[in-house]
Protein backbone atom coordinates (compact mmCIF):
# COMPACT_ATOMS: atom_id res chain seq x y z
CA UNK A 1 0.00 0.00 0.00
CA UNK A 2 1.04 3.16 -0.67
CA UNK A 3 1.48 6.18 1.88
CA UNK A 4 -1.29 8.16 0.37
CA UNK A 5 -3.40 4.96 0.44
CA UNK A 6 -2.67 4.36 3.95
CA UNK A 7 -3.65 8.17 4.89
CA UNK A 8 -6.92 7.65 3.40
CA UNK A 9 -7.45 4.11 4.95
CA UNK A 10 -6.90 5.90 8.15
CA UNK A 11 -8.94 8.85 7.68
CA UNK A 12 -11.77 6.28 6.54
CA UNK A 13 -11.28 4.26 9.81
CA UNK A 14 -11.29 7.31 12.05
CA UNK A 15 -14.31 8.44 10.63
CA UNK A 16 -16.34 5.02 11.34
CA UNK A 17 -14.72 4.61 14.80
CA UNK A 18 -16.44 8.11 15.94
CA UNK A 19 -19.26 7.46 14.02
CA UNK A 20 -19.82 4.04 15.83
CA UNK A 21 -19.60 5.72 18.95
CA UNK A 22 -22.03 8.55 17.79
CA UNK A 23 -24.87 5.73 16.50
CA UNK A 24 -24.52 3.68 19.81
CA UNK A 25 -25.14 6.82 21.43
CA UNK A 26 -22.05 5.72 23.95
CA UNK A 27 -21.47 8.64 27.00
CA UNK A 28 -24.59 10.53 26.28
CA UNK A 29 -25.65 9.83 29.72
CA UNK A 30 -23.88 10.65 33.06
CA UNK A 31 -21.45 12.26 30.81
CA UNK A 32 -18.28 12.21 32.40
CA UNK A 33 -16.31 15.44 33.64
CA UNK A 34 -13.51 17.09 31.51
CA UNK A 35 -10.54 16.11 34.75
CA UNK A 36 -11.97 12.20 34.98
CA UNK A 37 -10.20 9.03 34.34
CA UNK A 38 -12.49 8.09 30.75
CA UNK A 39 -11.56 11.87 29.54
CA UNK A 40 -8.02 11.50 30.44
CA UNK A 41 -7.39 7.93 28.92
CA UNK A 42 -9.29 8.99 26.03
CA UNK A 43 -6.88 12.10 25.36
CA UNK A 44 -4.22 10.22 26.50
CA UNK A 45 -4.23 7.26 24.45
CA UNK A 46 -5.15 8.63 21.82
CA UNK A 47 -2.15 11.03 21.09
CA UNK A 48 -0.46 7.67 21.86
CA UNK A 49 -1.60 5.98 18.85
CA UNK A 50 -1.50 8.21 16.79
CA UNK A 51 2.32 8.02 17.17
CA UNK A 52 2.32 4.39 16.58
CA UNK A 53 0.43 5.09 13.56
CA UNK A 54 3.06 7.74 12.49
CA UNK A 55 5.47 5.04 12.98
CA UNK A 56 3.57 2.21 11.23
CA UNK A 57 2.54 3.81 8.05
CA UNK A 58 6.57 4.32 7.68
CA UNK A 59 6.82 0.50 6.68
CA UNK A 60 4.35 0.88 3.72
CA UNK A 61 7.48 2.35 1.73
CA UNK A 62 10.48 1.40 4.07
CA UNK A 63 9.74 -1.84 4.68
CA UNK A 64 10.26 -4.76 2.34
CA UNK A 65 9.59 -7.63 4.93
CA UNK A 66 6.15 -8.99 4.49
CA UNK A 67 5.74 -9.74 8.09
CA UNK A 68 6.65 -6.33 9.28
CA UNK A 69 4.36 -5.00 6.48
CA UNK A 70 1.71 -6.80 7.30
CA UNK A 71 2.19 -6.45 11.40
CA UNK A 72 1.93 -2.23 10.39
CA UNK A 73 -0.89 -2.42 8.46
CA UNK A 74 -2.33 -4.11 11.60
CA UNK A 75 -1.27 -1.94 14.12
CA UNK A 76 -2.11 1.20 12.02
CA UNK A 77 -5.58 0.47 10.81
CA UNK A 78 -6.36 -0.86 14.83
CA UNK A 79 -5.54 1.72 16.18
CA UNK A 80 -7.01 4.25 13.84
CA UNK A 81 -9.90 2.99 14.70
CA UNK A 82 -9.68 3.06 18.41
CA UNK A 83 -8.55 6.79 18.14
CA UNK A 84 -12.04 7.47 16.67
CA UNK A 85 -13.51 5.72 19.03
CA UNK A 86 -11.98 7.50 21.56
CA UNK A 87 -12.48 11.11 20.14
CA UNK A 88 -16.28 10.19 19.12
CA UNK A 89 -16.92 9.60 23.13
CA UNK A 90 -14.98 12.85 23.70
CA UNK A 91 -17.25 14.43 21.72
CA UNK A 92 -20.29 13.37 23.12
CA UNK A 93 -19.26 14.29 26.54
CA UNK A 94 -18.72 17.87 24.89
CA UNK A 95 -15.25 17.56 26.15
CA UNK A 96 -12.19 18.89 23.98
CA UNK A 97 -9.89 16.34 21.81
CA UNK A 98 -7.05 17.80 23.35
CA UNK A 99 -4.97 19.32 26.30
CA UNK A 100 -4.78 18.94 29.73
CA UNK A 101 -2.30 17.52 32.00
CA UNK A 102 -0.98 14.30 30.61
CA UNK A 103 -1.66 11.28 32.62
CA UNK A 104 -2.40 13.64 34.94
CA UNK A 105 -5.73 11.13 35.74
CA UNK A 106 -3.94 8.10 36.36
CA UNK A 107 -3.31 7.11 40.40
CA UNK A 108 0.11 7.78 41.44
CA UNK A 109 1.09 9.58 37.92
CA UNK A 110 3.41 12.59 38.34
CA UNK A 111 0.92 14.63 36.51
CA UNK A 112 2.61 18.02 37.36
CA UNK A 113 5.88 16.45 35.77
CA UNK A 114 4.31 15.69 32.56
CA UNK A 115 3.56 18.79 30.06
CA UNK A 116 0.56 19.20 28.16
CA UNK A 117 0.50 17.62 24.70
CA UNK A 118 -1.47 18.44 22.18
CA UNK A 119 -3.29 15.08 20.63
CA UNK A 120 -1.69 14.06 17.41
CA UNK A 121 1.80 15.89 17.72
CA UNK A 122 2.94 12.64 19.84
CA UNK A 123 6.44 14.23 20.23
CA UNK A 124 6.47 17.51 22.22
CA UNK A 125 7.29 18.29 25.69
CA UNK A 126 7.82 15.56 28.05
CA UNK A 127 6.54 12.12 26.54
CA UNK A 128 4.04 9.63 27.98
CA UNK A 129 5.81 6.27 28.68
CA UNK A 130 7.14 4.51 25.49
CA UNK A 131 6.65 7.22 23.15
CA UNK A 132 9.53 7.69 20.75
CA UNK A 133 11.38 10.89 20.52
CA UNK A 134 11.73 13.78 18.04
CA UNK A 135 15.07 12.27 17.20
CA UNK A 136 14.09 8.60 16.97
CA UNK A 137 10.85 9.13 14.73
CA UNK A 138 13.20 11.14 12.08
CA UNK A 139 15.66 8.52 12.54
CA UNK A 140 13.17 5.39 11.86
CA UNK A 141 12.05 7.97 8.85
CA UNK A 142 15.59 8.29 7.05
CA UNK A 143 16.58 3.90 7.63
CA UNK A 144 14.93 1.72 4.91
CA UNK A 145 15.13 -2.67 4.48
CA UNK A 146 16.10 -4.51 7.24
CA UNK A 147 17.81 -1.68 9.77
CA UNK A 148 13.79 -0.02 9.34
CA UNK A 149 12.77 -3.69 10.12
CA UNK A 150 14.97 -3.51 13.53
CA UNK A 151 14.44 -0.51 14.59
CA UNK A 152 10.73 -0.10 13.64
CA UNK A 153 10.04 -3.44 15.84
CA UNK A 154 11.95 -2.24 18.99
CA UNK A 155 10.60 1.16 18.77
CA UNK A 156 6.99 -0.22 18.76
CA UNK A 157 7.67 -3.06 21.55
CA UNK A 158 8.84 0.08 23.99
CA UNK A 159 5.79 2.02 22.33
CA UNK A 160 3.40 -0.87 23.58
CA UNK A 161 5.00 -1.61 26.82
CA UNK A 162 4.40 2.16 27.99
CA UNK A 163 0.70 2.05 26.92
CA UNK A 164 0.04 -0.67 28.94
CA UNK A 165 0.20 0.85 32.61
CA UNK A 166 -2.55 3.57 31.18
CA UNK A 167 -5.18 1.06 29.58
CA UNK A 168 -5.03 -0.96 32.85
CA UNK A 169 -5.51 2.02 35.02
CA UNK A 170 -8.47 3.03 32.84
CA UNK A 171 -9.17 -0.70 32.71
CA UNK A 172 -9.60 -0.43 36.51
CA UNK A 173 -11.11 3.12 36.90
CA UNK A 174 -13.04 4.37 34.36
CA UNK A 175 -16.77 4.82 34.65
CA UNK A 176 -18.07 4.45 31.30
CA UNK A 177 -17.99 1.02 30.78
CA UNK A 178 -17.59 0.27 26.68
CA UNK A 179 -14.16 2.85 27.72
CA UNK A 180 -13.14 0.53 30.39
CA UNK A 181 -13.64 -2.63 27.80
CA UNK A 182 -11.75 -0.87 25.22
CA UNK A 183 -8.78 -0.24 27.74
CA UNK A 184 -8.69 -3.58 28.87
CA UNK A 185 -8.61 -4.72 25.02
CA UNK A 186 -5.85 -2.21 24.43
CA UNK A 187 -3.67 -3.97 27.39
CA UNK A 188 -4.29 -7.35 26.40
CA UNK A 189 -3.63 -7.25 22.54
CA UNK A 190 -0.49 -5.12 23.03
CA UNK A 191 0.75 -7.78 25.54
CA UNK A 192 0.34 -9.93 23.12
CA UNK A 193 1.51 -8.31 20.09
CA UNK A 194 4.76 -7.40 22.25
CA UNK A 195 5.53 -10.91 22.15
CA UNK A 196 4.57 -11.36 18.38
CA UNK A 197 6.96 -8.26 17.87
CA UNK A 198 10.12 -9.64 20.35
CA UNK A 199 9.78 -13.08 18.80
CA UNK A 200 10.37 -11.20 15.34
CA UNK A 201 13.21 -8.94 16.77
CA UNK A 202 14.71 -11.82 17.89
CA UNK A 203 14.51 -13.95 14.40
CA UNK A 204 16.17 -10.42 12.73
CA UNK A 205 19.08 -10.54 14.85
CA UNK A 206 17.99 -7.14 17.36
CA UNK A 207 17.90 -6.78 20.84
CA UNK A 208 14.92 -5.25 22.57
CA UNK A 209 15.30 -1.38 24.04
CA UNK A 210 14.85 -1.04 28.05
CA UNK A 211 11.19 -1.11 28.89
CA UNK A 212 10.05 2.29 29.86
């Protein structure tokens, strides 16, 4: 797939994932409060993903390994979707996309020590756990073949580890209950994939990054 294809797969999925929220009518009762766990998680997570969506679409044109191709397309078009999701219930609480102390909602976070972050830029101020740097997304952009292949794995195993502290919390605290099932699903299929993704470091001859 091409990058422009990809873009437009995305846009499509973040357009249904709101939209499902919207025609399930999801939050539009006891809507929660702008400073609560399901508004925080939902911000959160999804300026989160959308950096491991920066990151996947890279292997559409850097990539030539089917199985890192293929585990991108994956990761990107999931988590797309879960963005919309995400943003649709913001937007029925009548709660902004964006802003806000990151993590900030999470019990025991150093909320004062993490600045705000706009969703979608991923890569300013001080990051949420896992999330790549400045430095390392322009690096992953300029490597191509099998050094993309490396580095594009152990960059998304760190970028899945950190998420999964936040999707348990919400897991555990949220009070909208289809956010608290989509937060558990988060943690469990990035446990998972982490193991997919180590197994296939491994097999490439790379060496994980310290967990964050």
């Amino acid at each position: 797939m091409t990058v422009g294809l990809v873009a437009v797969v995305a846009l499509g999925l973040l357009v249904i994932g709101g939209g499902l929220a919207v025609v399930l009518g999801i939050g539009a009762d006891d809507q929660p409060s702008t400073d609560s766990v399901d508004a925080g998680f939902a911000r959160d997570m999804s300026a989160h993903h959308l950096q491991g969506v920066e990151m996947a679409n890279l292997a559409a044109e850097r990539s030539q390994d089917p199985e890192v191709r293929q585990l991108a397309l994956d990761i990107s078009s999931t988590q797309t979707n879960q963005v919309g999701r995400m943003q649709g219930w913001l937007t029925l609480w009548e709660l902004s996309i964006s802003g806000g102390q990151s993590m900030a909602w999470m019990d025991g976070a150093a909320g004062d020590d993490m600045s705000s972050m706009e969703a979608g830029s991923g890569v300013t101020g001080s990051l949420m756990p896992g999330m790549a740097t400045e430095d390392e997304v322009a690096e992953l952009r300029g490597l191509s073949g099998s050094a993309f292949d490396v580095q594009f794995l152990r960059l998304m195993i760190r970028h899945h580890q950190g998420a999964k502290d936040m999707a348990e919390d919400a897991a555990a605290n949220a009070s909208q209950s289809a956010l608290a099932n989509l937060a558990r699903t988060i943690a469990e299929t990035q446990t998972a994939e982490v193991g997919t993704m180590t197994d296939m470091l491994t097999a490439r001859g790379g060496t994980p990054l310290s967990a964050p």
